[in-house]
C-alpha atoms as a PDB file:
ATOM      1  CA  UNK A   1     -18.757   6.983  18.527  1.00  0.00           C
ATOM      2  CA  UNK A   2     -19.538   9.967  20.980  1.00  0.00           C
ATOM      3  CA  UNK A   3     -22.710  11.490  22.301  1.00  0.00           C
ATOM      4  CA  UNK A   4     -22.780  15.157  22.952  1.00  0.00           C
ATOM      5  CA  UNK A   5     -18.613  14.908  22.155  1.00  0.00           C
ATOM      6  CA  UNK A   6     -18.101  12.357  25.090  1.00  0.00           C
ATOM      7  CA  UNK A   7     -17.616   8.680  24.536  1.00  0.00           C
ATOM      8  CA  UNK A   8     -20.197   6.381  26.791  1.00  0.00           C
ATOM      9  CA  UNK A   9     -18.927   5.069  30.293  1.00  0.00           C
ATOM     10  CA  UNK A  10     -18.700   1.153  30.111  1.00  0.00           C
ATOM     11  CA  UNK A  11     -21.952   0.450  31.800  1.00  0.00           C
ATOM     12  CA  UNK A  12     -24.033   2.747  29.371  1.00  0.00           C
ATOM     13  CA  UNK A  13     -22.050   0.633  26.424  1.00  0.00           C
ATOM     14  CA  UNK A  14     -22.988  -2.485  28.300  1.00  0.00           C
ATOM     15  CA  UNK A  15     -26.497  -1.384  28.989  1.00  0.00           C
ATOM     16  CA  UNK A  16     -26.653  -0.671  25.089  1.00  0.00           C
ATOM     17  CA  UNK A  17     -25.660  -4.105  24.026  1.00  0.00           C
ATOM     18  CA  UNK A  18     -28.057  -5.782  26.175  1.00  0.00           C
ATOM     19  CA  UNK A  19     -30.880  -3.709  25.415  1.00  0.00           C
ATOM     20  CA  UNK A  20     -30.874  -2.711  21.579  1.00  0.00           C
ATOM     21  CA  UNK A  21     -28.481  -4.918  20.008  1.00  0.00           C
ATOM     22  CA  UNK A  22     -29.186  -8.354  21.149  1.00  0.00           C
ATOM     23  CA  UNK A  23     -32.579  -7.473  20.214  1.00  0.00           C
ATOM     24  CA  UNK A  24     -32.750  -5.909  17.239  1.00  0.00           C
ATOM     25  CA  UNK A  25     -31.476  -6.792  13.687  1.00  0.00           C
ATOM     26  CA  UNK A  26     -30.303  -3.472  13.187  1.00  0.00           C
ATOM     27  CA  UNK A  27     -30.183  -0.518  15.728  1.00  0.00           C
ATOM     28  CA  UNK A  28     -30.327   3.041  14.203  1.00  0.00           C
ATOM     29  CA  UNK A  29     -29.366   6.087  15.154  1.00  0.00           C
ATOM     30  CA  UNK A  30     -33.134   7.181  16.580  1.00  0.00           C
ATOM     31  CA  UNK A  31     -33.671   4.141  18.622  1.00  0.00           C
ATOM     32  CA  UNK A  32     -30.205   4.992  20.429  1.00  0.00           C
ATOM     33  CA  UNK A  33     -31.070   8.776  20.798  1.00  0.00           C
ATOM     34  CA  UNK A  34     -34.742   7.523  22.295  1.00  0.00           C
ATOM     35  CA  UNK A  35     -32.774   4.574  24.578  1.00  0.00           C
ATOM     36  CA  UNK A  36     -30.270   7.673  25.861  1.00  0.00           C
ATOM     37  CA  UNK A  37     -33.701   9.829  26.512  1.00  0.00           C
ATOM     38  CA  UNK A  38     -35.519   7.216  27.898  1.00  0.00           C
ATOM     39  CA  UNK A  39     -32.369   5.775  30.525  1.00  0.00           C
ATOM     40  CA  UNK A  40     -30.577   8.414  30.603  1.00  0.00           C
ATOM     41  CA  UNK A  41     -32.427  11.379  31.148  1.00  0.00           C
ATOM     42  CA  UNK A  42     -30.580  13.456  28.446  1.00  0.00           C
ATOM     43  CA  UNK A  43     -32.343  16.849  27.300  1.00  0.00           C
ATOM     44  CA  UNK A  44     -29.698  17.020  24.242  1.00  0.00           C
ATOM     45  CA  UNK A  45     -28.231  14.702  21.768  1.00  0.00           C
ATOM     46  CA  UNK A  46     -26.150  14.632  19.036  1.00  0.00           C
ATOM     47  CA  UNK A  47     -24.376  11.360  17.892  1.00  0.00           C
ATOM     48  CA  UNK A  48     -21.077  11.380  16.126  1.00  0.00           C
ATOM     49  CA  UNK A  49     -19.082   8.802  14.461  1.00  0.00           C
ATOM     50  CA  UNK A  50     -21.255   6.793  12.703  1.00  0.00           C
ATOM     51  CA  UNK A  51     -19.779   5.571   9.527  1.00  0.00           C
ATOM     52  CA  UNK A  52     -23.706   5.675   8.199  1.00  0.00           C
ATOM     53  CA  UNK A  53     -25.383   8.571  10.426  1.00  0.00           C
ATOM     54  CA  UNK A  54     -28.618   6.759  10.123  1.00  0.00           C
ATOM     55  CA  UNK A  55     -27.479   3.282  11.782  1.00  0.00           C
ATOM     56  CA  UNK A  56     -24.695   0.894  13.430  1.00  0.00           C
ATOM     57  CA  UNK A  57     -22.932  -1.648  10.266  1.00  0.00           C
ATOM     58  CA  UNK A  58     -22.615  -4.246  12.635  1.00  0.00           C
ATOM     59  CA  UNK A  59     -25.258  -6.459  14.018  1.00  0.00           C
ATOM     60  CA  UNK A  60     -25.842  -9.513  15.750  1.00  0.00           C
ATOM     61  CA  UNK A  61     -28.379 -11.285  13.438  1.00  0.00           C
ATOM     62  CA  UNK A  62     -27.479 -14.438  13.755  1.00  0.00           C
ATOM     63  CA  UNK A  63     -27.521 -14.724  17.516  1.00  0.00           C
ATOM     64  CA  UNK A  64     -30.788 -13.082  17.365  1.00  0.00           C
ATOM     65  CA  UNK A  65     -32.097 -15.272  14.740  1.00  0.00           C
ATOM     66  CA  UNK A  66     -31.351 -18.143  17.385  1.00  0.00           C
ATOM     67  CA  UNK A  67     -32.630 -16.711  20.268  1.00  0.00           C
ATOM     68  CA  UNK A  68     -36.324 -15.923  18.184  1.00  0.00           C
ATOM     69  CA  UNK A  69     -36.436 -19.590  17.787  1.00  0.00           C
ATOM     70  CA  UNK A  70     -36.652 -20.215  21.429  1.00  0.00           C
ATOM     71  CA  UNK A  71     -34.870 -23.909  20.879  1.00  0.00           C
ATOM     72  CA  UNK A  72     -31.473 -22.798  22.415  1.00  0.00           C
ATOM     73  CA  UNK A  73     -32.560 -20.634  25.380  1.00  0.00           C
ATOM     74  CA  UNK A  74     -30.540 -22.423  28.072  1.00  0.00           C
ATOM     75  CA  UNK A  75     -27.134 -22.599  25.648  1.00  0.00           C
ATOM     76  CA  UNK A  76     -27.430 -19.621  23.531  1.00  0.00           C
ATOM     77  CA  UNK A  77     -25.953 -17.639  26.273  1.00  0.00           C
ATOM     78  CA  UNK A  78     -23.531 -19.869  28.277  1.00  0.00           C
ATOM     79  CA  UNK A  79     -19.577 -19.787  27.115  1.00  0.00           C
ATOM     80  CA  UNK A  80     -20.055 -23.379  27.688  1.00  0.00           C
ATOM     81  CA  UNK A  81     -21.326 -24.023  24.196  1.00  0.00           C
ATOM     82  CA  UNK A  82     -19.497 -21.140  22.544  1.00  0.00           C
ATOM     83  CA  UNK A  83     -17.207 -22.263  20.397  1.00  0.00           C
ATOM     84  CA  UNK A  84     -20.129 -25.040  19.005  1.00  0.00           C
ATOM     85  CA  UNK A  85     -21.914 -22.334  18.117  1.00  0.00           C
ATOM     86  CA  UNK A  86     -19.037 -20.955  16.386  1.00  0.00           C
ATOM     87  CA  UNK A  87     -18.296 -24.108  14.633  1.00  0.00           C
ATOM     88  CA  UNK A  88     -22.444 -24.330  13.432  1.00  0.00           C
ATOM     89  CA  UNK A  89     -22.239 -20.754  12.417  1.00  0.00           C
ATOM     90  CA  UNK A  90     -19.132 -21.276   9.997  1.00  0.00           C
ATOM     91  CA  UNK A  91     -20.316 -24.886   8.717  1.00  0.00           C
ATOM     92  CA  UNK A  92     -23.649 -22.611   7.658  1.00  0.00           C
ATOM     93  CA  UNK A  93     -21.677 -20.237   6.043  1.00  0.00           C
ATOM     94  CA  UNK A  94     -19.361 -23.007   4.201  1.00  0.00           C
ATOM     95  CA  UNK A  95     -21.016 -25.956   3.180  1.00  0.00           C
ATOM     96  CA  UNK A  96     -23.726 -25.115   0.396  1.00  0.00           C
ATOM     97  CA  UNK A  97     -24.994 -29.338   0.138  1.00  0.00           C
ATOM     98  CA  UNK A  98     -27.623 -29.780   2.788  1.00  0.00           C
ATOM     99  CA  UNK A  99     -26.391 -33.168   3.708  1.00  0.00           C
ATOM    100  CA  UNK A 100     -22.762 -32.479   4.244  1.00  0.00           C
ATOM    101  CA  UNK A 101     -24.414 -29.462   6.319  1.00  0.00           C
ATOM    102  CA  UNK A 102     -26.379 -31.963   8.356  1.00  0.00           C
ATOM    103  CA  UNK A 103     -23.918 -34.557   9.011  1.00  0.00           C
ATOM    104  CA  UNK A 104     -21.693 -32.092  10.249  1.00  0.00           C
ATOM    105  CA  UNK A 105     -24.093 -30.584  13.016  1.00  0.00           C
ATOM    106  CA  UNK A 106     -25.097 -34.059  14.039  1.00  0.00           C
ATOM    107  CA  UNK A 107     -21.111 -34.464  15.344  1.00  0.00           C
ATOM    108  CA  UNK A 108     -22.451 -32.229  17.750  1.00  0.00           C
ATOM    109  CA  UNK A 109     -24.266 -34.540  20.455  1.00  0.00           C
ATOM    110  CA  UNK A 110     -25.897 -32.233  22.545  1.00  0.00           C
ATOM    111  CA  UNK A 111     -28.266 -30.957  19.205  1.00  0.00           C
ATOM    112  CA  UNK A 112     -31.416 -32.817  19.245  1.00  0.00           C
ATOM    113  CA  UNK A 113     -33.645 -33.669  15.696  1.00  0.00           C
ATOM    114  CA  UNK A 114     -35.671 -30.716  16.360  1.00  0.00           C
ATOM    115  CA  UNK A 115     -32.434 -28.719  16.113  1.00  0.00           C
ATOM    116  CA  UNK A 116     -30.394 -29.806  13.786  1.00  0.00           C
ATOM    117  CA  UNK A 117     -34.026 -29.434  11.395  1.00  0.00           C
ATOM    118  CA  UNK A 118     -34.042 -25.399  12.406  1.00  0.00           C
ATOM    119  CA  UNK A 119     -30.880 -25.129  11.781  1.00  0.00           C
ATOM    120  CA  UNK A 120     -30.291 -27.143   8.170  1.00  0.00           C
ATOM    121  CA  UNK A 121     -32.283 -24.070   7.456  1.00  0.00           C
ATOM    122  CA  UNK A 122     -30.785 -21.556   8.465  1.00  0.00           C
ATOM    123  CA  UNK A 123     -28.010 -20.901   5.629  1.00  0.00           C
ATOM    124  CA  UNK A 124     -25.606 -18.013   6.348  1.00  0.00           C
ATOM    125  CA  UNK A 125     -23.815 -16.132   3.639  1.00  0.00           C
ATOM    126  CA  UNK A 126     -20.253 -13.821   4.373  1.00  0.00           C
ATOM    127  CA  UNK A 127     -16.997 -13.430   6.543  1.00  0.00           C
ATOM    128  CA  UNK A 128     -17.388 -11.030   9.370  1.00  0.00           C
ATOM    129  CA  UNK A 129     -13.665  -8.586   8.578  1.00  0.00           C
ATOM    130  CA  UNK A 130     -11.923  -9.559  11.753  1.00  0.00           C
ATOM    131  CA  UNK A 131     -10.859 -13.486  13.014  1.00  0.00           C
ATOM    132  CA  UNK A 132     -11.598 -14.809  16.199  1.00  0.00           C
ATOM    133  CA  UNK A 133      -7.812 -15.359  16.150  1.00  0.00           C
ATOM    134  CA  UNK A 134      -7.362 -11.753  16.350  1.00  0.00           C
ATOM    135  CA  UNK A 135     -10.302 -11.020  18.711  1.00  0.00           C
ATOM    136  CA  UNK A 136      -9.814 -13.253  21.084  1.00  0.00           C
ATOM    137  CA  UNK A 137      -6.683 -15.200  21.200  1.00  0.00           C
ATOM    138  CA  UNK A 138      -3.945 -12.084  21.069  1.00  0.00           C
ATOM    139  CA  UNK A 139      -3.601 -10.598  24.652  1.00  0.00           C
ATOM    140  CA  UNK A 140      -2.033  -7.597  26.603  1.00  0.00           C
ATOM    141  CA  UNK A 141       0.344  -7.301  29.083  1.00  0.00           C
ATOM    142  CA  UNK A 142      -2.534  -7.373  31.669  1.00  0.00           C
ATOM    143  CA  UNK A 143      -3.966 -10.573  29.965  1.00  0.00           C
ATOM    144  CA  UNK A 144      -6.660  -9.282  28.149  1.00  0.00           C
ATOM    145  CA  UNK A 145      -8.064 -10.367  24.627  1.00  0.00           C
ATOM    146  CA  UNK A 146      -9.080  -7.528  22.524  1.00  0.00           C
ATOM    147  CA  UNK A 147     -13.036  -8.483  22.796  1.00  0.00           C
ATOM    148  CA  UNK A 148     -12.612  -8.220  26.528  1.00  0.00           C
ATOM    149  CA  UNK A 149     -11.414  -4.835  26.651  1.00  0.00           C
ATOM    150  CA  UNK A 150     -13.631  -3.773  23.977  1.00  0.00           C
ATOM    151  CA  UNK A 151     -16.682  -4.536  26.612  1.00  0.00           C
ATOM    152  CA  UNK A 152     -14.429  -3.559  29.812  1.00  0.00           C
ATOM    153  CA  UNK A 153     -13.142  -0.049  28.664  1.00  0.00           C
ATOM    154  CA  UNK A 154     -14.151   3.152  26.463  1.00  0.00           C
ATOM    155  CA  UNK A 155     -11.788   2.331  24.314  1.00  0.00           C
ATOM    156  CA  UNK A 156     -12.036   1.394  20.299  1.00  0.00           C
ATOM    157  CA  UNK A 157     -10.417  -1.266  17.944  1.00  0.00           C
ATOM    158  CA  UNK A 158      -8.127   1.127  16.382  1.00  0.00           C
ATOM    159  CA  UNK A 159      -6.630   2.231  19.771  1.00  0.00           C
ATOM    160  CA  UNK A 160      -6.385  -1.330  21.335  1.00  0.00           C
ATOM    161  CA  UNK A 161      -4.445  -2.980  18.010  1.00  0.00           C
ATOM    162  CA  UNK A 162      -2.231  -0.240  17.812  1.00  0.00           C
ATOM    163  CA  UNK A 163      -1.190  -0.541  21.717  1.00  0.00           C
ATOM    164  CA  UNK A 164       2.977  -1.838  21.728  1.00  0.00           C
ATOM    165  CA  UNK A 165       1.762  -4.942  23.167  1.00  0.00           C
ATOM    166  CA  UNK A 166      -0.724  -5.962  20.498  1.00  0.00           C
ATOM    167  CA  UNK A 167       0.975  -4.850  17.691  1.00  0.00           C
ATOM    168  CA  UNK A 168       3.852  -6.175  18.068  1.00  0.00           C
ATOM    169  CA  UNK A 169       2.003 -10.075  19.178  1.00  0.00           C
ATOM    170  CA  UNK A 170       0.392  -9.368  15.485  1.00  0.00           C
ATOM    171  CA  UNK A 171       3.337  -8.428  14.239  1.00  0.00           C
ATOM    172  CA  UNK A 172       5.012 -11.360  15.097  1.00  0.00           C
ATOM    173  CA  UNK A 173       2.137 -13.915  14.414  1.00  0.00           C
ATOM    174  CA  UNK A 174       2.464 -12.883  10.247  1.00  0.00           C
ATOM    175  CA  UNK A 175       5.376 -12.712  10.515  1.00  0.00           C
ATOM    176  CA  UNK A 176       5.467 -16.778  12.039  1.00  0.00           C
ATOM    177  CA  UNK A 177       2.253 -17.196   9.473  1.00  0.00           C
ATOM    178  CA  UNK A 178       4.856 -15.897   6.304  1.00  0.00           C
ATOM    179  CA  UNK A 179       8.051 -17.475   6.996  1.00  0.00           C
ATOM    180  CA  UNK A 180       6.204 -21.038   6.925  1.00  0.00           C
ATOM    181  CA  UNK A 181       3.766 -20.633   4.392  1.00  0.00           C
ATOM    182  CA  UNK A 182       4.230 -19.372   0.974  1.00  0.00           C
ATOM    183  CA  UNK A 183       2.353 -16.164  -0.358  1.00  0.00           C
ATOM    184  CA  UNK A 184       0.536 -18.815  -2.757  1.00  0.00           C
ATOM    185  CA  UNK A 185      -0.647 -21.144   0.558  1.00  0.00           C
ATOM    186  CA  UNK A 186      -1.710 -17.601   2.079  1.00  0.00           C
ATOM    187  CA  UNK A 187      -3.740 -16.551  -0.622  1.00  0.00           C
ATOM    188  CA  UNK A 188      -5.261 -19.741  -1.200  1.00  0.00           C
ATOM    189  CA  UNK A 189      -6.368 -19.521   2.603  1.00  0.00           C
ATOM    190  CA  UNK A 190      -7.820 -16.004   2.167  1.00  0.00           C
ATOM    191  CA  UNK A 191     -11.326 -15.040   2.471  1.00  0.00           C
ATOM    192  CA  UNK A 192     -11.074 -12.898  -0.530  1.00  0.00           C
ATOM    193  CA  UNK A 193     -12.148 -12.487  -3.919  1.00  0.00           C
ATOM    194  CA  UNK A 194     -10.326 -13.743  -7.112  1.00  0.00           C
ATOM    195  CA  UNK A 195      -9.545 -10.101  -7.959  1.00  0.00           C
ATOM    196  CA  UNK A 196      -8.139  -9.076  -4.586  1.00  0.00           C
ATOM    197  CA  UNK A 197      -5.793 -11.753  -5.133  1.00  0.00           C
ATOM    198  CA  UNK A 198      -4.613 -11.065  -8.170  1.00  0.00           C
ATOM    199  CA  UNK A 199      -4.358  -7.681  -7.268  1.00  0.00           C
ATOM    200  CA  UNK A 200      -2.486  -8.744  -4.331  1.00  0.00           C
ATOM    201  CA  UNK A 201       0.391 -10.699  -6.334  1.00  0.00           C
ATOM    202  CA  UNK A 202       1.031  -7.611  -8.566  1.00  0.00           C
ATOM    203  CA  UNK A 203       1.693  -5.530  -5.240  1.00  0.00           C
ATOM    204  CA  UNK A 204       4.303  -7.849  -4.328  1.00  0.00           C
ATOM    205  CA  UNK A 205       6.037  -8.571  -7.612  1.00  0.00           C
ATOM    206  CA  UNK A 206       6.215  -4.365  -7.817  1.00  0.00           C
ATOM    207  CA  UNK A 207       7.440  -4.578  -3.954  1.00  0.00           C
ATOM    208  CA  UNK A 208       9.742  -7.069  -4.625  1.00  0.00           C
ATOM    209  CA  UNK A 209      11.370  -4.532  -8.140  1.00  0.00           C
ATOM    210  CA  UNK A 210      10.897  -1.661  -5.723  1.00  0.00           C
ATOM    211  CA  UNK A 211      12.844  -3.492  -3.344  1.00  0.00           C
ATOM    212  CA  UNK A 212      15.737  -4.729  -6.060  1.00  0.00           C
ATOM    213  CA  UNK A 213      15.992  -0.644  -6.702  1.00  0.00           C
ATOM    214  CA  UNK A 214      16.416  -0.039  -3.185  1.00  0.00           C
ATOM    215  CA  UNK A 215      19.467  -2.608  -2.861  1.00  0.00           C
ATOM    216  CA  UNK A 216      17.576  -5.253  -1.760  1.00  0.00           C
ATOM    217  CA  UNK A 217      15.969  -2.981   1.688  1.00  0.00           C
ATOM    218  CA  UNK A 218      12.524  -3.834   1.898  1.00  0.00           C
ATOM    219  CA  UNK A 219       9.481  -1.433   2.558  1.00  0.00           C
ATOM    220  CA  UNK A 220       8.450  -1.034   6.044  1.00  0.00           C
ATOM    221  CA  UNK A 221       5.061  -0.895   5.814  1.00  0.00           C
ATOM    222  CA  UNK A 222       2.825  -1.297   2.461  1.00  0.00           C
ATOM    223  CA  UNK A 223      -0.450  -0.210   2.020  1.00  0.00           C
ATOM    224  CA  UNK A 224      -2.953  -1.026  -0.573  1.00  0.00           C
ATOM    225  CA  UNK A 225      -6.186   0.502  -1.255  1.00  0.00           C
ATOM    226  CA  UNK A 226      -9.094  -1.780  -3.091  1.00  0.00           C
ATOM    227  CA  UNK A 227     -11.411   0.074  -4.922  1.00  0.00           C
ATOM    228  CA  UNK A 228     -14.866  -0.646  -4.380  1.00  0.00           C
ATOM    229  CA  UNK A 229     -16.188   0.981  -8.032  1.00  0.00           C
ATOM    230  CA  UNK A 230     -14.448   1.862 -11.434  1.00  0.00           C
ATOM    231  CA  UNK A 231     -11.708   4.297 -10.636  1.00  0.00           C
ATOM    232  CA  UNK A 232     -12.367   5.803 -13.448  1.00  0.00           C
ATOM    233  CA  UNK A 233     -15.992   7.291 -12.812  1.00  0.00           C
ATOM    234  CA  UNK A 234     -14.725   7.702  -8.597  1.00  0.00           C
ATOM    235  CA  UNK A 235     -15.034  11.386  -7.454  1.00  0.00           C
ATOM    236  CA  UNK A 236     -12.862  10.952  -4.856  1.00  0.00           C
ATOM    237  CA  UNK A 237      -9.799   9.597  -6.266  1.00  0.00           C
ATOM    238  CA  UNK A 238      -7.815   8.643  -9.880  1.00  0.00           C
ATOM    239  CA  UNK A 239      -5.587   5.967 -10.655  1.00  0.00           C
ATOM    240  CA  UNK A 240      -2.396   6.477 -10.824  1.00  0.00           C
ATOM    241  CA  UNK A 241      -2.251   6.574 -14.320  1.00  0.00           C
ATOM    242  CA  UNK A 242      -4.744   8.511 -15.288  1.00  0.00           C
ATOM    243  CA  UNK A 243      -3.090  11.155 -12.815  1.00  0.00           C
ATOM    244  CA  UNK A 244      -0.143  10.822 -15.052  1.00  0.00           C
ATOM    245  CA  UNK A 245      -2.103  11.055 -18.014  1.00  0.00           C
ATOM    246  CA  UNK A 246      -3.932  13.980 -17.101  1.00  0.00           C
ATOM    247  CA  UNK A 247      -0.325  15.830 -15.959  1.00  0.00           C
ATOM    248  CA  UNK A 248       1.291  14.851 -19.130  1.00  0.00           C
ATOM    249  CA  UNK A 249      -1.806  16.224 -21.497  1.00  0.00           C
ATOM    250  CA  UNK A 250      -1.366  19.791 -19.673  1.00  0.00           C
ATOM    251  CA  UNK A 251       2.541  19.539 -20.316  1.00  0.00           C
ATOM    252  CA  UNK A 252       3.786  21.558 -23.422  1.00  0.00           C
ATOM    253  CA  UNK A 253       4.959  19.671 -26.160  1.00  0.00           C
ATOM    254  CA  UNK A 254       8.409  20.961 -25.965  1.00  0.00           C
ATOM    255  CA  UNK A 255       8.863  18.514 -23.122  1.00  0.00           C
ATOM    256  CA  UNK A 256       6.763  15.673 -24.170  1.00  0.00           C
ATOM    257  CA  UNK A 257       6.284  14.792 -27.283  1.00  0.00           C
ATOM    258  CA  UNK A 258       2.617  13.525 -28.676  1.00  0.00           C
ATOM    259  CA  UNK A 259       4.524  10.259 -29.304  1.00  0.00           C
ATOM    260  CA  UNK A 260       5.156   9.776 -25.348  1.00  0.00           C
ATOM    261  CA  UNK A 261       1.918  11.021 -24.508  1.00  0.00           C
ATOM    262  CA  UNK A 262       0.081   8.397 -27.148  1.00  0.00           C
ATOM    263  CA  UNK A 263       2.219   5.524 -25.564  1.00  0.00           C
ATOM    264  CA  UNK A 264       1.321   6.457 -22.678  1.00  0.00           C
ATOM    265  CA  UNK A 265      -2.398   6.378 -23.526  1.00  0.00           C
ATOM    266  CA  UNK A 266      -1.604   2.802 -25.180  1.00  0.00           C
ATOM    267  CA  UNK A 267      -0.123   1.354 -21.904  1.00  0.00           C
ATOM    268  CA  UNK A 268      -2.651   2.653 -19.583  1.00  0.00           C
ATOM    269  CA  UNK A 269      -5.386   0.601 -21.475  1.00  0.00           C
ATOM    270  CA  UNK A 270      -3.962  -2.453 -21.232  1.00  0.00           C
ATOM    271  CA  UNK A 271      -2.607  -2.070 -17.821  1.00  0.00           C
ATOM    272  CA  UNK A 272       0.995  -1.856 -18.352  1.00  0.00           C
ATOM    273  CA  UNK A 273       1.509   1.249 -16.504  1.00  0.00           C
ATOM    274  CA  UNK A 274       3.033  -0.945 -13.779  1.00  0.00           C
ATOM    275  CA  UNK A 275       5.071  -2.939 -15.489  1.00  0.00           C
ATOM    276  CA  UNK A 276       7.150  -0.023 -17.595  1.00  0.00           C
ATOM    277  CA  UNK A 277       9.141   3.177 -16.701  1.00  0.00           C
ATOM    278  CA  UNK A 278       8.624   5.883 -18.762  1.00  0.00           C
ATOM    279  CA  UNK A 279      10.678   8.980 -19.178  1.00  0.00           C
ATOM    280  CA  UNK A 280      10.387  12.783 -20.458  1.00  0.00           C
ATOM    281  CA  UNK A 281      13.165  13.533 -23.000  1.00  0.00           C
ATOM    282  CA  UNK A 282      16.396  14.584 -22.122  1.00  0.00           C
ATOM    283  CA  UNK A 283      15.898  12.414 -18.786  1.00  0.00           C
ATOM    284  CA  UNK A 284      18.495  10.083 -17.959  1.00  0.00           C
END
């Protein structure tokens, strides 16, 4: 995100965090543009790179949620009782029985009645898209997780992960993560839906063909996009078959015939376009 095309100095950031996000469910655009005229002075501003242009995705809900309830006050704050926090948070989020939920909370000894009744609930729902593996226990050369130079620098998460020195620690920890697990173990371990990994396990069994054609050299990178709506009825992009469809119904029949194009139709419904190779005639 910039302001009049400059990203914030760290303090402002800092300032920001303290002020409007640790105190409000959801900060939009206007109550940054009043905070900026308000602290710092500025006659002009424009905000870019939002990914909504109205307000900031992310939030800190749950630590507000807390802090409203005025029971944690002298904790909420204190890396002391961090990582219980953490472990409440995700026993919320998996344990739908109440009293599996409870017991769990009252492992924690510091949690008094009062509590552990606020929080029983409190039920939280969702994955936030990055682990606290990733945030804070892969460092730089200098020592530094990634959420500590998040707050201590201008920079974002796409420039820190892609430094040498993180990349390749990530690199190496799925790499670690793949040799002693199998994709099966992975997947079953994945915070995903049923049709992400399915759609996961057809990407690597056309990898692993793609790789047999490519005497047995395997892709460097792969890349797979998860549509969020029927690519069908998406304006901005086609399946791949459909492309194909669409190129071969604008091809003159002297090079396709209808029969190829009506297989082609047949496949594409039931989702063997992957699983076939089809060719114009004459090709060999």
């Amino acid at each position: 995100m910039s302001v009049n095309g400059k990203k914030l100095s760290v303090s402002v950031k800092q300032e920001l965090y303290e002020d409007l996000f640790k105190k409000n469910n959801t900060v939009s655009a206007k109550q940054l543009k009043n905070w900026l005229i308000e602290n710092q002075k500025l006659p002009y501003i424009k905000i870019k790179g939002l990914a909504d242009q109205t307000k900031f995705n992310s939030s800190l809900s749950t630590y507000i949620k807390l802090k409203k309830s005025g029971l944690f006050v002298d904790k909420l704050d204190s890396n002391e009782f961090r990582d219980d926090f953490e472990k409440i948070i995700e026993w919320s989020t998996i344990f739908e029985d109440k009293q599996i939920y409870i017991q769990k909370l009252q492992t924690i000894d510091w949690l008094t009645a009062k509590q552990i009744q606020f929080l029983q609930n409190i039920r939280l729902q969702g994955w936030g898209r990055l682990s606290k593996k990733l945030l804070t226990a892969i460092v730089d050369s200098n020592g530094q997780n990634i959420i500590e130079q998040l707050w201590n620098s201008q920079q974002i998460f796409m420039s820190i992960v892609n430094k040498a020195d993180i990349r390749g620690t990530i690199t190496d920890a799925n790499q670690d993560l793949m040799h002693s697990n199998s994709m099966e173990d992975i997947l079953s371990e994945a915070y995903t839906s049923p049709a992400n990994k399915k759609m996961i396990r057809q990407v690597v069994k056309v990898v692993h063909d793609i790789q047999k054609a490519a005497s047995g050299q395997a892709p460097k990178q792969i890349a797979i996009e998860f549509a969020r709506e029927s690519r069908r009825n998406s304006k901005l992009s086609q399946t791949r078959g459909h492309k194909l469809q669409d190129i071969y119904q604008k091809i003159s029949g002297d090079i396709v015939n209808k029969n190829l194009k009506d297989k082609l139709a047949e496949y594409i419904k039931n989702n063997q376009l992957n699983k076939d190779k089809y060719y114009t005639r004459g090709a060999s």
